[in-house]
C-alpha atoms as a PDB file:
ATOM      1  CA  UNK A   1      49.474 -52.916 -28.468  1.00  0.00           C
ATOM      2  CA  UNK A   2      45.841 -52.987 -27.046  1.00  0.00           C
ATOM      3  CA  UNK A   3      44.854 -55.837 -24.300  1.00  0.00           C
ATOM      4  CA  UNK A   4      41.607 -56.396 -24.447  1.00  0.00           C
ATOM      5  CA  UNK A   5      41.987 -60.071 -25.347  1.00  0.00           C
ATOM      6  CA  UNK A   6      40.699 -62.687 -22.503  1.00  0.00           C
ATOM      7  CA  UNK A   7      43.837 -63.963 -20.546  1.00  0.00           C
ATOM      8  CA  UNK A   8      46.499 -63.899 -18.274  1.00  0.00           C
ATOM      9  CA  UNK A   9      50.116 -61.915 -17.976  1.00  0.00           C
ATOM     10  CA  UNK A  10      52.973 -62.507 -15.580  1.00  0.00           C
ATOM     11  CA  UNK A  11      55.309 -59.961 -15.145  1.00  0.00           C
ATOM     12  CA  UNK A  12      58.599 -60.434 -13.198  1.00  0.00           C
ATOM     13  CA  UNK A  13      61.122 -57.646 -13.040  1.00  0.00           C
ATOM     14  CA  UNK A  14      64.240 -59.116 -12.860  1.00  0.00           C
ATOM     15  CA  UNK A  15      67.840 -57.833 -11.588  1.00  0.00           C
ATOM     16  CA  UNK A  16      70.934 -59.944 -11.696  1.00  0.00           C
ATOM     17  CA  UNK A  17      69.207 -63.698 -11.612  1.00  0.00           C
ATOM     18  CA  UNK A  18      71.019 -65.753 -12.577  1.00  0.00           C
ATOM     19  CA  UNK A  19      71.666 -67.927  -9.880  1.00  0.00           C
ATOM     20  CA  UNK A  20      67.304 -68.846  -9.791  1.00  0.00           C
ATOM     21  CA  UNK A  21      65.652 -67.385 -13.420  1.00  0.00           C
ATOM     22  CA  UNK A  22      65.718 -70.958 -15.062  1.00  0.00           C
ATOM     23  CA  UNK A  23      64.904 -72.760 -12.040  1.00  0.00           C
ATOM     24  CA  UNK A  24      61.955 -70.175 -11.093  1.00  0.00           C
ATOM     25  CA  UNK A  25      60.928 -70.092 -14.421  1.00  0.00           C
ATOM     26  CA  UNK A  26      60.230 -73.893 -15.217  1.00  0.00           C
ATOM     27  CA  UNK A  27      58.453 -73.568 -11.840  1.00  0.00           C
ATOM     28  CA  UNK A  28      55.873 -70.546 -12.446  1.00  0.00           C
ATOM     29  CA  UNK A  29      55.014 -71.971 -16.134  1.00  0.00           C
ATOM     30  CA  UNK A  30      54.672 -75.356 -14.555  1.00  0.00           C
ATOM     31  CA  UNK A  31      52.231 -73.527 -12.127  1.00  0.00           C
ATOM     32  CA  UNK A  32      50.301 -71.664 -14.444  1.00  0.00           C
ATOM     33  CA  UNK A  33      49.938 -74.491 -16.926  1.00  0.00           C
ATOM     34  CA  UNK A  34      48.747 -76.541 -14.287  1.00  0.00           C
ATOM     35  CA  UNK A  35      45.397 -73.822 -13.185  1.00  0.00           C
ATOM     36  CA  UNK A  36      43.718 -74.996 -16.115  1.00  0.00           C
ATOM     37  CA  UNK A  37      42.538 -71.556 -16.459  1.00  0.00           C
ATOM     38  CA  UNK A  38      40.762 -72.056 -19.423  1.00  0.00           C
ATOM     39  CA  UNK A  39      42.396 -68.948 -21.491  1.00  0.00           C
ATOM     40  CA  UNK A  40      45.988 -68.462 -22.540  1.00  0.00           C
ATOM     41  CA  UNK A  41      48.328 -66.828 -20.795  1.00  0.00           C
ATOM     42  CA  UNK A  42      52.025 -65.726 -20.644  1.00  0.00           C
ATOM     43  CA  UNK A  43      55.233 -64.873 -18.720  1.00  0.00           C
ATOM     44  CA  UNK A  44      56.759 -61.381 -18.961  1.00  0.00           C
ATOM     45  CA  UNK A  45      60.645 -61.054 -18.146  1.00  0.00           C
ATOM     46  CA  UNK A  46      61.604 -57.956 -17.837  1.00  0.00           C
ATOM     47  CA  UNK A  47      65.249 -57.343 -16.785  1.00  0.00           C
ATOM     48  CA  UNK A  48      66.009 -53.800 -15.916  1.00  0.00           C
ATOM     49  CA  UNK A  49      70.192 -53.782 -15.576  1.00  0.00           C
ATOM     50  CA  UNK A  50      71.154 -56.870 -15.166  1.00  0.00           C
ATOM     51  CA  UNK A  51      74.942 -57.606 -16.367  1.00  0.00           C
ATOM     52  CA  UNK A  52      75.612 -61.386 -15.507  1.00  0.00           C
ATOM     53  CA  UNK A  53      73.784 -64.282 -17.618  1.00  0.00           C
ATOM     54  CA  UNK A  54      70.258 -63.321 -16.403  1.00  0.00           C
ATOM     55  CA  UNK A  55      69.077 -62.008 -19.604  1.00  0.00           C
ATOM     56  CA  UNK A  56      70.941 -64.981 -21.751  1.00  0.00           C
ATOM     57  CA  UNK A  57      69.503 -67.600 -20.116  1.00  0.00           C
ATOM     58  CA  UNK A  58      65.886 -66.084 -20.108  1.00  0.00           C
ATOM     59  CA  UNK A  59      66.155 -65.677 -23.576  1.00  0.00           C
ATOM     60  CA  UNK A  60      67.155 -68.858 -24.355  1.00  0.00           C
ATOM     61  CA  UNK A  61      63.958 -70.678 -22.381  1.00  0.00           C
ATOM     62  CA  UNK A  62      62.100 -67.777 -24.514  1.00  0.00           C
ATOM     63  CA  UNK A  63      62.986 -69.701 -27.414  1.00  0.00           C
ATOM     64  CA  UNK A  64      61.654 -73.273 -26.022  1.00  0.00           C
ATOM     65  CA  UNK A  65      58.637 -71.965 -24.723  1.00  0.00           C
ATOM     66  CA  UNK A  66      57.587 -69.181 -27.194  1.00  0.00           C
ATOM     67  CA  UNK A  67      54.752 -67.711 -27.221  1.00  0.00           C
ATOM     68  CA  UNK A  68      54.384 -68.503 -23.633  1.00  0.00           C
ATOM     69  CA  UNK A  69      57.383 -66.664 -22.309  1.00  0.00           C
ATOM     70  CA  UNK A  70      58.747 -63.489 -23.226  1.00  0.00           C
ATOM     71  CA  UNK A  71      61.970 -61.808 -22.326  1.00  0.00           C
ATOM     72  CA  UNK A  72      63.202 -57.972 -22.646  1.00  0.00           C
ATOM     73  CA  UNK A  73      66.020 -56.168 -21.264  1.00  0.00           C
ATOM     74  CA  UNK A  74      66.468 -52.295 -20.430  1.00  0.00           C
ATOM     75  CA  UNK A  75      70.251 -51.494 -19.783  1.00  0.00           C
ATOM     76  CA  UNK A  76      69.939 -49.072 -16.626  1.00  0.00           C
ATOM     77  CA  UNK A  77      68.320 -50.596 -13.248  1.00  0.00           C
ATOM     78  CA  UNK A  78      64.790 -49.526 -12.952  1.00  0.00           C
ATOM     79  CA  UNK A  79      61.517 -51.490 -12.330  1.00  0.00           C
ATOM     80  CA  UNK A  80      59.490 -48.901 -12.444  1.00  0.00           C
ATOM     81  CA  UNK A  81      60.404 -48.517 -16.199  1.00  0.00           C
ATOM     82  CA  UNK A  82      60.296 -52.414 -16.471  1.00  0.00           C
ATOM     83  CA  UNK A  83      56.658 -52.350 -15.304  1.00  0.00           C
ATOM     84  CA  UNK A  84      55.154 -49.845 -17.868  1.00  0.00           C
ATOM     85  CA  UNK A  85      57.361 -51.492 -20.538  1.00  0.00           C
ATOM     86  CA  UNK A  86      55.592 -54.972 -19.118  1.00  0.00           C
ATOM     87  CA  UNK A  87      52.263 -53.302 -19.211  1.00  0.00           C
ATOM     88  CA  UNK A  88      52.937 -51.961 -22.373  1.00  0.00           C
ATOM     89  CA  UNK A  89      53.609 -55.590 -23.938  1.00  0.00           C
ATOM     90  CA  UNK A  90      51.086 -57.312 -22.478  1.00  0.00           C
ATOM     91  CA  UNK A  91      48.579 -59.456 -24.371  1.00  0.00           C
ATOM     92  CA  UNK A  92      46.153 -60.088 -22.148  1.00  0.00           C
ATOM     93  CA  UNK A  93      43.854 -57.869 -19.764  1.00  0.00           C
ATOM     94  CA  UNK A  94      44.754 -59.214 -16.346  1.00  0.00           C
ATOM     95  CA  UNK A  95      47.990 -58.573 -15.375  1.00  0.00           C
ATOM     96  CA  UNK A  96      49.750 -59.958 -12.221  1.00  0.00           C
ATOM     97  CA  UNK A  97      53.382 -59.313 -11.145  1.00  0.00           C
ATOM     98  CA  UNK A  98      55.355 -61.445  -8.976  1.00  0.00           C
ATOM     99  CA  UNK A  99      59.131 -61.209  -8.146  1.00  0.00           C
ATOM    100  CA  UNK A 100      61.487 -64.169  -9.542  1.00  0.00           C
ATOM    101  CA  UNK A 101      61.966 -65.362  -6.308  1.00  0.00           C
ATOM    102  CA  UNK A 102      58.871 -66.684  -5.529  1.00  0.00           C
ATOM    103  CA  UNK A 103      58.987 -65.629  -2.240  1.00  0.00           C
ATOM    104  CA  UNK A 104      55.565 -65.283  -2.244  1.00  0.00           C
ATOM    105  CA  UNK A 105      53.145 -68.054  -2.653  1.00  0.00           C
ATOM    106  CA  UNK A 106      51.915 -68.729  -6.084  1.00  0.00           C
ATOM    107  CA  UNK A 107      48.382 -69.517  -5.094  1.00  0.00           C
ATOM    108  CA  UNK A 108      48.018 -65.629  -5.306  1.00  0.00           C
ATOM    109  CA  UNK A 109      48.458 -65.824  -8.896  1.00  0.00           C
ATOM    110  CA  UNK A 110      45.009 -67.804  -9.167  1.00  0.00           C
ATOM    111  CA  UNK A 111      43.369 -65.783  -6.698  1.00  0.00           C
ATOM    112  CA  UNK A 112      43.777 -62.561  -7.845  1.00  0.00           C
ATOM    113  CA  UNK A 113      43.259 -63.580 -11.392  1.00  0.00           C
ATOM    114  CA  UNK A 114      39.639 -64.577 -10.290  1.00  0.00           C
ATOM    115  CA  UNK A 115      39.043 -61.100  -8.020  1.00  0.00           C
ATOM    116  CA  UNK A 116      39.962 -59.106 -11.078  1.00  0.00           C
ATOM    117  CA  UNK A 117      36.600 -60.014 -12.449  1.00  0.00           C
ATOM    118  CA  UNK A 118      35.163 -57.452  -9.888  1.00  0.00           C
ATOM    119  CA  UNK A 119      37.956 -55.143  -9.251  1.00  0.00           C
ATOM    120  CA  UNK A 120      40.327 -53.534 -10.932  1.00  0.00           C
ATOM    121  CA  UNK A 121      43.693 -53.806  -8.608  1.00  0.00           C
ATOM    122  CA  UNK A 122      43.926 -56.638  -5.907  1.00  0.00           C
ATOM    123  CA  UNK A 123      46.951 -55.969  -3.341  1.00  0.00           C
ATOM    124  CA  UNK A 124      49.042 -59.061  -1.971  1.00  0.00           C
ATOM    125  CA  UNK A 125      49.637 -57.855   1.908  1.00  0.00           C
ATOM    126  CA  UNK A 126      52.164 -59.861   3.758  1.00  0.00           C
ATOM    127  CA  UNK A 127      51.131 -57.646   6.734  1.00  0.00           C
ATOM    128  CA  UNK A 128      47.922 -58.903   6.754  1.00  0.00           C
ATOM    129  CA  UNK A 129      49.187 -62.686   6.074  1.00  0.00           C
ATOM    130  CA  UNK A 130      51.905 -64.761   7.133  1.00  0.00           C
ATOM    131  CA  UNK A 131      55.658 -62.791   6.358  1.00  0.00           C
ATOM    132  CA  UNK A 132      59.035 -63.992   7.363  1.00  0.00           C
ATOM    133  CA  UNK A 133      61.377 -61.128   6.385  1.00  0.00           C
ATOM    134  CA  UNK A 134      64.117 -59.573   8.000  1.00  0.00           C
ATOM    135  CA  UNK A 135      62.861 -57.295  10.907  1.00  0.00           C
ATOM    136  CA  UNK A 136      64.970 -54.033   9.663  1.00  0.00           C
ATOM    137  CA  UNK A 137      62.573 -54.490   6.647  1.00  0.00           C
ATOM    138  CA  UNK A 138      59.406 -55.470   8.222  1.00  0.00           C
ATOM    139  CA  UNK A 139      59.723 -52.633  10.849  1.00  0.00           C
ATOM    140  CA  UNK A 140      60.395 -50.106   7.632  1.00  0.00           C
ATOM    141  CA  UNK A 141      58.212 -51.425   5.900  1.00  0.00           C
ATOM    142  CA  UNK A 142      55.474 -50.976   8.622  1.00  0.00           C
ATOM    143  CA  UNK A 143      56.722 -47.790   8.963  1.00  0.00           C
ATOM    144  CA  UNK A 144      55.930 -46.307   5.550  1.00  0.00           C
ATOM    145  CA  UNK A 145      52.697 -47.906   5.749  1.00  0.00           C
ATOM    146  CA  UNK A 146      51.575 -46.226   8.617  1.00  0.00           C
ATOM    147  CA  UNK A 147      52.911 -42.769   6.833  1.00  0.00           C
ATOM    148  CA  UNK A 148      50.596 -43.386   3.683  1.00  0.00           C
ATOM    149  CA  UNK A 149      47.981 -44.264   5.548  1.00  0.00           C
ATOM    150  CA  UNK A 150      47.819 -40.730   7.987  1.00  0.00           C
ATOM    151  CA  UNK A 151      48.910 -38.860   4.452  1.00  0.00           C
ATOM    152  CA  UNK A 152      47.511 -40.013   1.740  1.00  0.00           C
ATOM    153  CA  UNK A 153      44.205 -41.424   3.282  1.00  0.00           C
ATOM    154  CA  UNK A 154      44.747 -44.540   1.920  1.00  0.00           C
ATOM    155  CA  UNK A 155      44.080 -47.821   4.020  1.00  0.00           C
ATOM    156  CA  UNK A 156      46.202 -50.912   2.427  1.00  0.00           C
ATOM    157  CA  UNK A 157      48.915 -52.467   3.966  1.00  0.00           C
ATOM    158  CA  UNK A 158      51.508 -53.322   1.111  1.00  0.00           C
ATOM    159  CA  UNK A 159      52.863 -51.265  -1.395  1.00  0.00           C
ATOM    160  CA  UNK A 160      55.640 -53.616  -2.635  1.00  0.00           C
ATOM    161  CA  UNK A 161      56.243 -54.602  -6.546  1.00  0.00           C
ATOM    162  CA  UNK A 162      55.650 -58.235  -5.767  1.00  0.00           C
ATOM    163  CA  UNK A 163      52.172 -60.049  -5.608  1.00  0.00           C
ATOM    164  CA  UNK A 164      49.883 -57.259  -7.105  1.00  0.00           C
ATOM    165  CA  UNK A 165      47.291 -57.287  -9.820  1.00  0.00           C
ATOM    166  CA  UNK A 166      45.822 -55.229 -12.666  1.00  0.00           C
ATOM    167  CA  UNK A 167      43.219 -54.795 -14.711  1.00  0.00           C
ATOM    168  CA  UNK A 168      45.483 -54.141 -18.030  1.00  0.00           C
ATOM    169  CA  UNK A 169      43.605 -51.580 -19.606  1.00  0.00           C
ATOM    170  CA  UNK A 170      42.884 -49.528 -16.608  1.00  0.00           C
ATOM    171  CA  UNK A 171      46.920 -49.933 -14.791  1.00  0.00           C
ATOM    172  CA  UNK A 172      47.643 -48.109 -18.378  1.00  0.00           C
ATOM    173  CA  UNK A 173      45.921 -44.980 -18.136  1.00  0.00           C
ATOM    174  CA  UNK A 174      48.087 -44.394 -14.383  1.00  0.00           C
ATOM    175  CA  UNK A 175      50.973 -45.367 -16.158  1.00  0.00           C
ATOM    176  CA  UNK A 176      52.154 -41.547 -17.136  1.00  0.00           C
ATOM    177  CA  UNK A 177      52.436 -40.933 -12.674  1.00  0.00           C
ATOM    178  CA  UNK A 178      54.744 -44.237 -12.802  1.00  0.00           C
ATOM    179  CA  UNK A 179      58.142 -43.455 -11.351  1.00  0.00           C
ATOM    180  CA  UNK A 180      61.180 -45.002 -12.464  1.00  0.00           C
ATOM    181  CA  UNK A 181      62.105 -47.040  -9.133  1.00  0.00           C
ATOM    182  CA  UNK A 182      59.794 -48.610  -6.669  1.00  0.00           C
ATOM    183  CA  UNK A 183      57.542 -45.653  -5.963  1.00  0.00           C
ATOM    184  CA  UNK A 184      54.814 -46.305  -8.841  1.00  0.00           C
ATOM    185  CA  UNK A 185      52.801 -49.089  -7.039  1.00  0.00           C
ATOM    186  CA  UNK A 186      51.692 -46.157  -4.515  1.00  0.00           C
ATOM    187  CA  UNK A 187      51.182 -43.782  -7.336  1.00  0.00           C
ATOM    188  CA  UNK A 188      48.947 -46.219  -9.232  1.00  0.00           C
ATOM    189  CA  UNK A 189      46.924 -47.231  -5.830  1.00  0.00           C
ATOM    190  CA  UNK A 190      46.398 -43.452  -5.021  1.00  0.00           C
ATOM    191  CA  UNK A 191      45.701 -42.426  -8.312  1.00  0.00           C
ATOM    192  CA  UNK A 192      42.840 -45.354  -8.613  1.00  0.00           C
ATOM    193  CA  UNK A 193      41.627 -44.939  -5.358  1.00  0.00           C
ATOM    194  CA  UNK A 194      41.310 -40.997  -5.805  1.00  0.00           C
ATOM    195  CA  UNK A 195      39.492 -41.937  -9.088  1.00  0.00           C
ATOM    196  CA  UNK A 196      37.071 -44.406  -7.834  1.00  0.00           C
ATOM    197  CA  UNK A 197      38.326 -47.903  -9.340  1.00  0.00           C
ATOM    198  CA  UNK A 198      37.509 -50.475  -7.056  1.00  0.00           C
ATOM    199  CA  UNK A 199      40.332 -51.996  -4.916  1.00  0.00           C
ATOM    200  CA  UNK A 200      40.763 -54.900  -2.705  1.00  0.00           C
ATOM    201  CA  UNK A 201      43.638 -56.099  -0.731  1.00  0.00           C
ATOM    202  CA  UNK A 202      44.043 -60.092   0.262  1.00  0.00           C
ATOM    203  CA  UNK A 203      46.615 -61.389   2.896  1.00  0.00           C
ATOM    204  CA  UNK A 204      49.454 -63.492   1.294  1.00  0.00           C
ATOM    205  CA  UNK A 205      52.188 -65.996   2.519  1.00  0.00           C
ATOM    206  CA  UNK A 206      55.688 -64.612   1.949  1.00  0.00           C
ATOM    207  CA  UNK A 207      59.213 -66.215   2.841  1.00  0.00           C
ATOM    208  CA  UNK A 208      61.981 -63.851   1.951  1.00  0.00           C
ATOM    209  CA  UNK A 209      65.141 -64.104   3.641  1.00  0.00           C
ATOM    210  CA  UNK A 210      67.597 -62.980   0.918  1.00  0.00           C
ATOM    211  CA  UNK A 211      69.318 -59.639   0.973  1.00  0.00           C
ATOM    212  CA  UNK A 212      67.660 -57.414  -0.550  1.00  0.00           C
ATOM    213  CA  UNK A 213      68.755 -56.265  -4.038  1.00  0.00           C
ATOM    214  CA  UNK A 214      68.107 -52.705  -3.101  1.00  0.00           C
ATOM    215  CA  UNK A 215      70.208 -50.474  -0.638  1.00  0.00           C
ATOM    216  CA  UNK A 216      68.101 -49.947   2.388  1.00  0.00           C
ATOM    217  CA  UNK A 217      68.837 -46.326   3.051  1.00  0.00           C
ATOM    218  CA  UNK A 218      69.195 -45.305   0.156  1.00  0.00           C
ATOM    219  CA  UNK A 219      65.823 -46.863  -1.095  1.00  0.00           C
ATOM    220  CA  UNK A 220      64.307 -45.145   2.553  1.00  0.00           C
ATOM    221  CA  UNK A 221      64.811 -41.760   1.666  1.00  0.00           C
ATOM    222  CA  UNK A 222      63.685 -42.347  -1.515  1.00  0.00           C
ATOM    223  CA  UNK A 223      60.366 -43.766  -0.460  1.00  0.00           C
ATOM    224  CA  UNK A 224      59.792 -41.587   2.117  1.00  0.00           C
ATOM    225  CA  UNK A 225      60.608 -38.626   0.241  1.00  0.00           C
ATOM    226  CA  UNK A 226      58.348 -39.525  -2.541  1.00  0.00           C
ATOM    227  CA  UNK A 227      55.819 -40.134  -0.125  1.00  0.00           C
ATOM    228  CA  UNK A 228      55.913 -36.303   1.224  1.00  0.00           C
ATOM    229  CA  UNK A 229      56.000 -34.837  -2.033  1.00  0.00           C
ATOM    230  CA  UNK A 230      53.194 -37.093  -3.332  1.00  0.00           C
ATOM    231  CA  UNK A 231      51.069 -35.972  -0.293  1.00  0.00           C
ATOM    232  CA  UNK A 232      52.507 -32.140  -1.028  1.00  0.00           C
ATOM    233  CA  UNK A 233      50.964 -32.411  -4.022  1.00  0.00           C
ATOM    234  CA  UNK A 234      47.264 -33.809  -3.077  1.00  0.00           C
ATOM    235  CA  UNK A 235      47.030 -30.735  -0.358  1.00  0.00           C
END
């Protein structure tokens, strides 16, 4: 499907939700209908494992708010895969992703939909706004940063899924270096940057206390492994 029509897409990847999808969902389409953008836009739910209700219940405020919101569901845990297969569906030619938490504050949304008429990715950096995380992330976090920085020569601050946007069209051509876990938001930034597209990075609010859905250490080595092979690679 091509998406070169005027509008905008919100992607959430979702994992075992049920507890806040139908709450968080009335919320971000109350949000967006109130912008008064001026074009259409839509919601993209894309579960990637789930196995309680997560995917039921989206699905069934799919069917009240069609075309608005739109729900699909991979069976093995992987947002990596859920973002190309969001990308992939996407009707419109901005595309910003947020997590279903809200954590982070939805006056990005607006924001970034506006900046994406002169660049082509805008980066939500809680580093560089207002974050209150758990410190074993944060200092991680800050960590890796740092590492990408010296290694890849790349100077942004936040390479999480949440709070980043995309020119559709152009996100789709970095799609093939997209990973299957959490990795492909540094691919795609690298990849862009190393090409030329024109990327800027805004600070944003975030309040995210919950565990996170991800095992630390495991998720570490990962990251950081990637990171090393991805600089291996540029040498």
């Amino acid at each position: 499907m091509t998406s070169t029509q005027p509008g905008l897409t919100v992607f959430c990847p979702v994992y075992n939700e049920e507890e806040i999808i139908v709450a968080n969902i009335q919320r971000l389409l109350a949000f967006l209908d109130s912008l008064n953008l001026g074009l259409p836009f839509e919601i993209i739910i894309g579960s990637n494992g789930s196995d309680d209700r997560t995917v039921e219940l989206a699905q069934s405020l799919a069917r009240e708010h069609a075309p608005l919101l739109k729900v699909f569901h991979l069976p093995e845990k992987g947002v990596g895969k859920a973002f190309v297969k969001g990308v992939e569906e996407a009707r419109f030619d901005r595309i910003v992703t947020v997590d279903m938490d809200l954590s982070i504050d939805m006056e990005f949304i607006p924001r970034a939909f506006k900046l994406l008429d002169d660049f082509q990715i805008v980066i939500g950096s809680k580093v560089t706004g207002d974050q209150k995380r758990p410190w074993i992330r944060k200092s991680v976090s800050n960590l890796f940063i740092q590492l990408a920085r010296v290694l890849l020569n790349i100077g942004f601050h936040d390479y999480s899924i949440a709070a980043k946007a995309y020119r559709t069209d152009m996100v789709k051509k970095y799609l093939p270096y997209a990973d299957d876990l959490t990795f492909y938001v540094v691919k795609i930034v690298y990849f862009a940057a190393r090409d030329g597209h024109r990327i800027t990075e805004v600070p944003v609010s975030c309040h995210d206390m919950r565990e996170s859905r991800f095992n630390l250490v495991h998720e570490g080595f990962y990251k950081f492994g990637n990171l090393f092979l991805l600089w291996a690679r540029k040498k």
